[in-house]
PDB file of N, CA and C in Angstrom:
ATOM      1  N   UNK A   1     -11.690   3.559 -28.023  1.00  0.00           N
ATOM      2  CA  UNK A   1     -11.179   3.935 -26.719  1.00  0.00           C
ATOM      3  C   UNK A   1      -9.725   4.382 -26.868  1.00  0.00           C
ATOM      4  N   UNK A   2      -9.248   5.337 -26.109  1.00  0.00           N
ATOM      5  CA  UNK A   2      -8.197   5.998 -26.080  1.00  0.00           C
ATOM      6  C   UNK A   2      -7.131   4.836 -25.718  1.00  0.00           C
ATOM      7  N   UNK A   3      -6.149   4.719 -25.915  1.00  0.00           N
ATOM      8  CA  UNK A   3      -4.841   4.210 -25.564  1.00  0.00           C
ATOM      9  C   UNK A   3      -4.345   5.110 -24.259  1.00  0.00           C
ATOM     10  N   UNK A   4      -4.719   6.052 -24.012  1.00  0.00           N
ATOM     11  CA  UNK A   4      -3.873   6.772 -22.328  1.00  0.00           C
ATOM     12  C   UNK A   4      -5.196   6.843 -21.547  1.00  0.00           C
ATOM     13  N   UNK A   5      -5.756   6.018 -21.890  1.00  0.00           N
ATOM     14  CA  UNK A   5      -6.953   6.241 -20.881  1.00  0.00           C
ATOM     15  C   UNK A   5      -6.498   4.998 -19.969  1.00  0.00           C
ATOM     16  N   UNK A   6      -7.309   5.553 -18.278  1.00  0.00           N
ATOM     17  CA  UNK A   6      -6.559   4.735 -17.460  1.00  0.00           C
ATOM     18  C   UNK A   6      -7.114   3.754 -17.423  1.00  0.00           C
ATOM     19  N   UNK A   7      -6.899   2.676 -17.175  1.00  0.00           N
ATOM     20  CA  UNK A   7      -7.185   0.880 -17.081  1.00  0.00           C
ATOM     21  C   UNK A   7      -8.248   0.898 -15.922  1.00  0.00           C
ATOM     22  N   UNK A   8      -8.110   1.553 -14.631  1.00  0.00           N
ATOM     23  CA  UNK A   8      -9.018   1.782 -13.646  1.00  0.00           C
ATOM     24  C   UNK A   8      -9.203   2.987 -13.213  1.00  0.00           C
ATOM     25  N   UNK A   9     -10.895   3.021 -12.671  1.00  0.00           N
ATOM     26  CA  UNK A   9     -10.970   4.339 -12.273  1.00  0.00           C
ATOM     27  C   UNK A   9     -10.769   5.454 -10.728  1.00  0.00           C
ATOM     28  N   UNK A  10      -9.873   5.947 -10.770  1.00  0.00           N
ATOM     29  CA  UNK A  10      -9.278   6.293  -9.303  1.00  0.00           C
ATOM     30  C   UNK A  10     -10.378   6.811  -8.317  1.00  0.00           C
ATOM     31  N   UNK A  11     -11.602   6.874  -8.819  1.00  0.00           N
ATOM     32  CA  UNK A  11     -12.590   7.086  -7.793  1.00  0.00           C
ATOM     33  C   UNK A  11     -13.144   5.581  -7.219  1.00  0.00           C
ATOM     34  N   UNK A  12     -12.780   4.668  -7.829  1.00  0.00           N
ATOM     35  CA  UNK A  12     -13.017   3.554  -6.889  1.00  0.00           C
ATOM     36  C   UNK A  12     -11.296   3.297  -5.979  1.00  0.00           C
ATOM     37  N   UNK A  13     -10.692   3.967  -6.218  1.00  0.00           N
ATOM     38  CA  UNK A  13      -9.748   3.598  -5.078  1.00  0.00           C
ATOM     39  C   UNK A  13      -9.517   3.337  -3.473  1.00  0.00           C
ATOM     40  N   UNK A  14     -10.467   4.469  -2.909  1.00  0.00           N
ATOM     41  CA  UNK A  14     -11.067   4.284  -1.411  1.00  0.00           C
ATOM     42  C   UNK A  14     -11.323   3.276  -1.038  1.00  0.00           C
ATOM     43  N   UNK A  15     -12.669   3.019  -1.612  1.00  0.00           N
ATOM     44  CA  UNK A  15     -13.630   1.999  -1.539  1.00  0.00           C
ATOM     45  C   UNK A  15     -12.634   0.436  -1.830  1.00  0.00           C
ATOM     46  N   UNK A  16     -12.200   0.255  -2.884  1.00  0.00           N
ATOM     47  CA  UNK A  16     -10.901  -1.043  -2.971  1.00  0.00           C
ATOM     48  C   UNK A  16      -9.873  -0.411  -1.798  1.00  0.00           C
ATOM     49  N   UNK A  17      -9.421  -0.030  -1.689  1.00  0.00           N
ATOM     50  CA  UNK A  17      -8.583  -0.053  -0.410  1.00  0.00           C
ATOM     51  C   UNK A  17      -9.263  -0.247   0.632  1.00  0.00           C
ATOM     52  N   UNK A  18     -10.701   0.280   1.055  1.00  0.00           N
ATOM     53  CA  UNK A  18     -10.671   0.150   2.352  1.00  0.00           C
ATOM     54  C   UNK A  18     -11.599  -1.647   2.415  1.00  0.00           C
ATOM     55  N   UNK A  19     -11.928  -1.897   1.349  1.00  0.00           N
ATOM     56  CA  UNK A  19     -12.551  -3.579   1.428  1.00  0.00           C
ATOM     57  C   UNK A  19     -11.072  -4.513   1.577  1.00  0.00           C
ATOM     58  N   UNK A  20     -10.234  -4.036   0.928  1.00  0.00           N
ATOM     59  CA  UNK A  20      -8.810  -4.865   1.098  1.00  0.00           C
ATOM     60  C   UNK A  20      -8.395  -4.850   2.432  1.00  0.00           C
ATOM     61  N   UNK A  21      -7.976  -3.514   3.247  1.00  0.00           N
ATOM     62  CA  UNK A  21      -7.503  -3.452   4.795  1.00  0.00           C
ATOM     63  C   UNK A  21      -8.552  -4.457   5.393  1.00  0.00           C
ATOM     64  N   UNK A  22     -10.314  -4.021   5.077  1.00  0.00           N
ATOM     65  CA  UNK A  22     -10.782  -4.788   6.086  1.00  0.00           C
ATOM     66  C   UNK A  22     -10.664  -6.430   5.824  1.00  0.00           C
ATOM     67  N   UNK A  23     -10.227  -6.775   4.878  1.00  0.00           N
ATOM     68  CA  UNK A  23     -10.384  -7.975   4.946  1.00  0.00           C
ATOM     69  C   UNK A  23      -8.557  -8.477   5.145  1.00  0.00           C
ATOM     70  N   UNK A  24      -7.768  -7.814   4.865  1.00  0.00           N
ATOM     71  CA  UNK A  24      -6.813  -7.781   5.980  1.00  0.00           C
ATOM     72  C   UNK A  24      -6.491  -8.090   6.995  1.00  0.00           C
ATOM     73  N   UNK A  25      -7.605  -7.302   7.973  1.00  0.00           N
ATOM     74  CA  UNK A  25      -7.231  -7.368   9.504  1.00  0.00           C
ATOM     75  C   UNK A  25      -8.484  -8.551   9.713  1.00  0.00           C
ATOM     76  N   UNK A  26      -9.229  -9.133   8.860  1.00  0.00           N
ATOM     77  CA  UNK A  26     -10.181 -10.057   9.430  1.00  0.00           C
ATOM     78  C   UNK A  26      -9.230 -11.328   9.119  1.00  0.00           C
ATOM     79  N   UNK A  27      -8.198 -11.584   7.954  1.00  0.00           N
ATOM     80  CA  UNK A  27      -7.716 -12.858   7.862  1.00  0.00           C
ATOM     81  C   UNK A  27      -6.282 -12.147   8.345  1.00  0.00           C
ATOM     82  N   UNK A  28      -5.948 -11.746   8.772  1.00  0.00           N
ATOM     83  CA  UNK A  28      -4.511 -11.868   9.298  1.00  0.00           C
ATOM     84  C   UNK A  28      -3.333 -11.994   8.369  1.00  0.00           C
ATOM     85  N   UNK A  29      -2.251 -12.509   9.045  1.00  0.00           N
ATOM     86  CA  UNK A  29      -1.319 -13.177   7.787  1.00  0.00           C
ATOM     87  C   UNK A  29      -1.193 -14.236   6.895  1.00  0.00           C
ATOM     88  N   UNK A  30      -2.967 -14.394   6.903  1.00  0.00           N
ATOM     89  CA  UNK A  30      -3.518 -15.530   5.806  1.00  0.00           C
ATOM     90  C   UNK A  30      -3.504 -15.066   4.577  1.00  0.00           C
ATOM     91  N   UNK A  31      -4.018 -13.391   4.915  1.00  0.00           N
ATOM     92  CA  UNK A  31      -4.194 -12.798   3.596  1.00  0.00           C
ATOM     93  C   UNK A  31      -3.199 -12.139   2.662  1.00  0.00           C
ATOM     94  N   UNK A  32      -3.428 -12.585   1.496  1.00  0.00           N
ATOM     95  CA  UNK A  32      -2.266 -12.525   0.235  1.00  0.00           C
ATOM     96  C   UNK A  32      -1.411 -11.296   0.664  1.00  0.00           C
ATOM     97  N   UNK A  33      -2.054 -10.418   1.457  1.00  0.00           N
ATOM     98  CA  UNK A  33      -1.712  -8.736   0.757  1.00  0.00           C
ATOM     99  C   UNK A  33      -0.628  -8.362   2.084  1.00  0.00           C
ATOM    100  N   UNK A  34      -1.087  -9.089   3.122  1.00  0.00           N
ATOM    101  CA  UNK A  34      -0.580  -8.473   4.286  1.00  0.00           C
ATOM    102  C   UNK A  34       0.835  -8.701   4.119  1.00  0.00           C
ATOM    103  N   UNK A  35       2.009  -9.864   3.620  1.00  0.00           N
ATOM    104  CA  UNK A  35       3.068  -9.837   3.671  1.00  0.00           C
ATOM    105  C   UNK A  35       3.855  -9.136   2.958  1.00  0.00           C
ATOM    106  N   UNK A  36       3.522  -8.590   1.964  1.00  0.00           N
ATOM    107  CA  UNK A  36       3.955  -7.634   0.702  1.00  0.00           C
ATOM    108  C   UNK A  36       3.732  -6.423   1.066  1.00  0.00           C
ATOM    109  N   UNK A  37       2.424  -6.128   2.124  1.00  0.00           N
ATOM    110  CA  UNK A  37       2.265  -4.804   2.492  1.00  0.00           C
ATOM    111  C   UNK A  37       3.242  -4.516   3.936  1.00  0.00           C
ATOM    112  N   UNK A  38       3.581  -5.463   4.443  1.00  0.00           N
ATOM    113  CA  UNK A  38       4.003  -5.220   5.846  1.00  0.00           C
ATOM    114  C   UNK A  38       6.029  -4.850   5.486  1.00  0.00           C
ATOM    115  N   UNK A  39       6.056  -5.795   4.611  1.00  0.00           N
ATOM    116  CA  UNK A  39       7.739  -5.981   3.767  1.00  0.00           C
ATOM    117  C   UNK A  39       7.710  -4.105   3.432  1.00  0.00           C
ATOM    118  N   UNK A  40       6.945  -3.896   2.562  1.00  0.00           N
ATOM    119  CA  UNK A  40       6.989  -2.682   2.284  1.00  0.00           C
ATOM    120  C   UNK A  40       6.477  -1.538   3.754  1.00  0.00           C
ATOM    121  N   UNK A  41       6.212  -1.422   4.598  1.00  0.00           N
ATOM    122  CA  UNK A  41       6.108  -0.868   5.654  1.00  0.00           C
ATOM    123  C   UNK A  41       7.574  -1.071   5.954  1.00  0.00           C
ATOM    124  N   UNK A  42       8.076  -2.057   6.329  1.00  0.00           N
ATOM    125  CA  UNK A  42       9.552  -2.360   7.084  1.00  0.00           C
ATOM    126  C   UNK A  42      10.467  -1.775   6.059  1.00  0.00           C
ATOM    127  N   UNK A  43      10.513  -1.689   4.944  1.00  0.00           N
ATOM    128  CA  UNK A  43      11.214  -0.863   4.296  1.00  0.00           C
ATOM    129  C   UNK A  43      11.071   0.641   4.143  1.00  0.00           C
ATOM    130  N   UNK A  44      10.343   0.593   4.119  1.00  0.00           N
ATOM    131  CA  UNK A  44       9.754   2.249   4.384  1.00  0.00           C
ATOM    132  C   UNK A  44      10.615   2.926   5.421  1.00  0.00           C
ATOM    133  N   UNK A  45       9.949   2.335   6.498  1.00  0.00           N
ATOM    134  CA  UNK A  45      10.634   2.437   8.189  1.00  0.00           C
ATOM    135  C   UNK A  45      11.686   2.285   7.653  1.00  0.00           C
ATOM    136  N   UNK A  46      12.986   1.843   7.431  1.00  0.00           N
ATOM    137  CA  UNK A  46      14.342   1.694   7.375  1.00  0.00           C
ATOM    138  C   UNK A  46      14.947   2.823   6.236  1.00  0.00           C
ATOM    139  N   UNK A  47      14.255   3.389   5.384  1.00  0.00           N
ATOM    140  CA  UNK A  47      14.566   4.244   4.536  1.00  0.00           C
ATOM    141  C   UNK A  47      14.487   5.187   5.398  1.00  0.00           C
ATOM    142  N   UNK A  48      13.014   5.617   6.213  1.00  0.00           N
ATOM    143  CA  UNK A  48      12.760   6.798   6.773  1.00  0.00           C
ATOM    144  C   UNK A  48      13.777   6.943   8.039  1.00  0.00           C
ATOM    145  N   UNK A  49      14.134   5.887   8.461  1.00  0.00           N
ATOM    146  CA  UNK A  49      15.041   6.335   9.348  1.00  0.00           C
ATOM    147  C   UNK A  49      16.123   6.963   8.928  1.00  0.00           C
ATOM    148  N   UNK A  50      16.815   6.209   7.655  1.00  0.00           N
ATOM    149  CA  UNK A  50      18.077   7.218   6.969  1.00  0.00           C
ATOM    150  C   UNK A  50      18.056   8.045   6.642  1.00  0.00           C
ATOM    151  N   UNK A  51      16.898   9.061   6.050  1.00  0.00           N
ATOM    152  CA  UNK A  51      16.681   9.752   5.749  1.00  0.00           C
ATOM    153  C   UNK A  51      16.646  10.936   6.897  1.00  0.00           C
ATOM    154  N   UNK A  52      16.734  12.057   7.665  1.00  0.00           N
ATOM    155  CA  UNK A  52      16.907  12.298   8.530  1.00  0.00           C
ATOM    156  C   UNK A  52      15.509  13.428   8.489  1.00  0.00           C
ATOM    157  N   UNK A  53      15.106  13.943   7.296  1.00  0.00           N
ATOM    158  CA  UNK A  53      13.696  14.428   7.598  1.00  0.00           C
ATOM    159  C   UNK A  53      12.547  13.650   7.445  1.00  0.00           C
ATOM    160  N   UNK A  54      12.327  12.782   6.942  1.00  0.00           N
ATOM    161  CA  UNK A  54      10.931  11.545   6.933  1.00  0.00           C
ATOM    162  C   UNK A  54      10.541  11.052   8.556  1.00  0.00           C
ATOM    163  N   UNK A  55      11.604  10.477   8.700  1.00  0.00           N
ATOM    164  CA  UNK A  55      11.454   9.536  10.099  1.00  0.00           C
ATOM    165  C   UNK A  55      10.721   8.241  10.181  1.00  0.00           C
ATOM    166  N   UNK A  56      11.207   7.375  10.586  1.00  0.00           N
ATOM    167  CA  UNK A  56      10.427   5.865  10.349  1.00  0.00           C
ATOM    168  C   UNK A  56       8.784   6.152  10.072  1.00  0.00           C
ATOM    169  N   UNK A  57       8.522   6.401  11.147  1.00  0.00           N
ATOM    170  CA  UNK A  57       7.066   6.829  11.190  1.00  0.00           C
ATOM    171  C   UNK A  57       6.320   6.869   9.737  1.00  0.00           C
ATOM    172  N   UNK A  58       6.468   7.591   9.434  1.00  0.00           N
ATOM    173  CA  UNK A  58       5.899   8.526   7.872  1.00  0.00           C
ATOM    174  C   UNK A  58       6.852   7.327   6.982  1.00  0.00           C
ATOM    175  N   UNK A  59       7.860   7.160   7.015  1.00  0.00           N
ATOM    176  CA  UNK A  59       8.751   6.083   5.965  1.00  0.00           C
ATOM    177  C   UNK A  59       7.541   4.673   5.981  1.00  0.00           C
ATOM    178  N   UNK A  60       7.655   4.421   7.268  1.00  0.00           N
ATOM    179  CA  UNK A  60       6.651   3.106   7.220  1.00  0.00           C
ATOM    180  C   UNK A  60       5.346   3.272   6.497  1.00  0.00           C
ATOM    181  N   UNK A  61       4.517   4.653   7.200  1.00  0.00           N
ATOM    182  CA  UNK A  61       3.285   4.146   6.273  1.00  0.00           C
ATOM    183  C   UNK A  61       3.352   4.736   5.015  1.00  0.00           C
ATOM    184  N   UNK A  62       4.524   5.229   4.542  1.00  0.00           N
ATOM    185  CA  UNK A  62       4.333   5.445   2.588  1.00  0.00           C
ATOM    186  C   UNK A  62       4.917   4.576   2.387  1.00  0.00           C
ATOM    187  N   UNK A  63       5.821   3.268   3.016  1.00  0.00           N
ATOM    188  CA  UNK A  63       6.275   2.301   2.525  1.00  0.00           C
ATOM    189  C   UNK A  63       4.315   1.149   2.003  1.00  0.00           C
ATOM    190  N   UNK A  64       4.123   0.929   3.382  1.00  0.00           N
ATOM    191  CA  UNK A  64       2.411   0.414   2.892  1.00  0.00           C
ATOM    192  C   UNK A  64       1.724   0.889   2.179  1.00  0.00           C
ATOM    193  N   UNK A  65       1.667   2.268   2.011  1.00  0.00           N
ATOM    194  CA  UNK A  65       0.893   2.750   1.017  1.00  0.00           C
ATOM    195  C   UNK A  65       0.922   2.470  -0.113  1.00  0.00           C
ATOM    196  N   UNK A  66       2.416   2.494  -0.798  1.00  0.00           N
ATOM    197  CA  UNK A  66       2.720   2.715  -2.253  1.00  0.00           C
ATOM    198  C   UNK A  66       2.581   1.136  -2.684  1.00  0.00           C
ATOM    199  N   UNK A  67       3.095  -0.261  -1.233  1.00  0.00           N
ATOM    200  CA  UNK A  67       2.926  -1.557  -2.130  1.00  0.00           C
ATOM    201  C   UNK A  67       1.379  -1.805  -2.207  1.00  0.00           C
ATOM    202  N   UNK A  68       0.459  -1.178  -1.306  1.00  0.00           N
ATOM    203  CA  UNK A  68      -1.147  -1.674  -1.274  1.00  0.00           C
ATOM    204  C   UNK A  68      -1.333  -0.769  -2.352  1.00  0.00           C
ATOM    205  N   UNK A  69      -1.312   0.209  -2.951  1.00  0.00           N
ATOM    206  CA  UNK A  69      -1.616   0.880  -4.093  1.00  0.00           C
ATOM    207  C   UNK A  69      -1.045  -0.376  -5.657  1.00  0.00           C
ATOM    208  N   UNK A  70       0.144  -0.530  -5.651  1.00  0.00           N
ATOM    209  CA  UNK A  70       0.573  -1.299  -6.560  1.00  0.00           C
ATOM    210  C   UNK A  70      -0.380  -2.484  -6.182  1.00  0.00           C
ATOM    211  N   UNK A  71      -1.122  -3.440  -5.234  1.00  0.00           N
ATOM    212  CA  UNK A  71      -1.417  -4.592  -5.012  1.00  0.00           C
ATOM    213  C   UNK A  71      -2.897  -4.111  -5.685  1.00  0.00           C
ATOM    214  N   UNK A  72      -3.672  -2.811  -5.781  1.00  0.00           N
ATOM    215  CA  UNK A  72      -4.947  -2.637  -6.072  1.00  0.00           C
ATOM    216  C   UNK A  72      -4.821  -1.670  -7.477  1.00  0.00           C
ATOM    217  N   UNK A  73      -3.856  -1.652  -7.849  1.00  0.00           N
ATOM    218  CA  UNK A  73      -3.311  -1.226  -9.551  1.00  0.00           C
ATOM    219  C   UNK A  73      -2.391  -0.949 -10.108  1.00  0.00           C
ATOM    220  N   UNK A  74      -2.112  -3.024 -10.164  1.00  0.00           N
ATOM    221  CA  UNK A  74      -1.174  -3.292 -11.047  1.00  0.00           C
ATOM    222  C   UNK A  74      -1.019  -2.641 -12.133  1.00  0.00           C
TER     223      UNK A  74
END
């Protein structure tokens, strides 16, 4: 096996993301992911606001995006 071959395969990425959100919004802030994902939303938002073309909006959800991506490949 190759050494640059990737560790996981990005066609299961959907599918792991969208079993993670749903089980997300079924346990609340029980679940591991939501405080790391929400930290990174609130940072997002606070970047995108400084930034004067992003805007919180769009800052927030690539702030969630990029830590739930890191939380589903480490």
């Amino acid at each position: 096996m190759d050494e640059k071959d990737p560790k996981h395969q990005d066609h299961d990425l959907l599918p792991d993301a969208q079993a993670e959100l749903k089980s997300m919004m079924k346990e609340g802030v029980h679940h591991p992911s939501t405080k790391p994902v929400l930290t990174g939303a609130a940072i997002g938002a606070v970047a995108g606001w400084v930034l004067p073309v992003v805007g919180p909006i769009i800052g927030g959800v690539a702030g969630a995006g990029i830590v739930l991506y890191k939380r589903l490949r480490p």
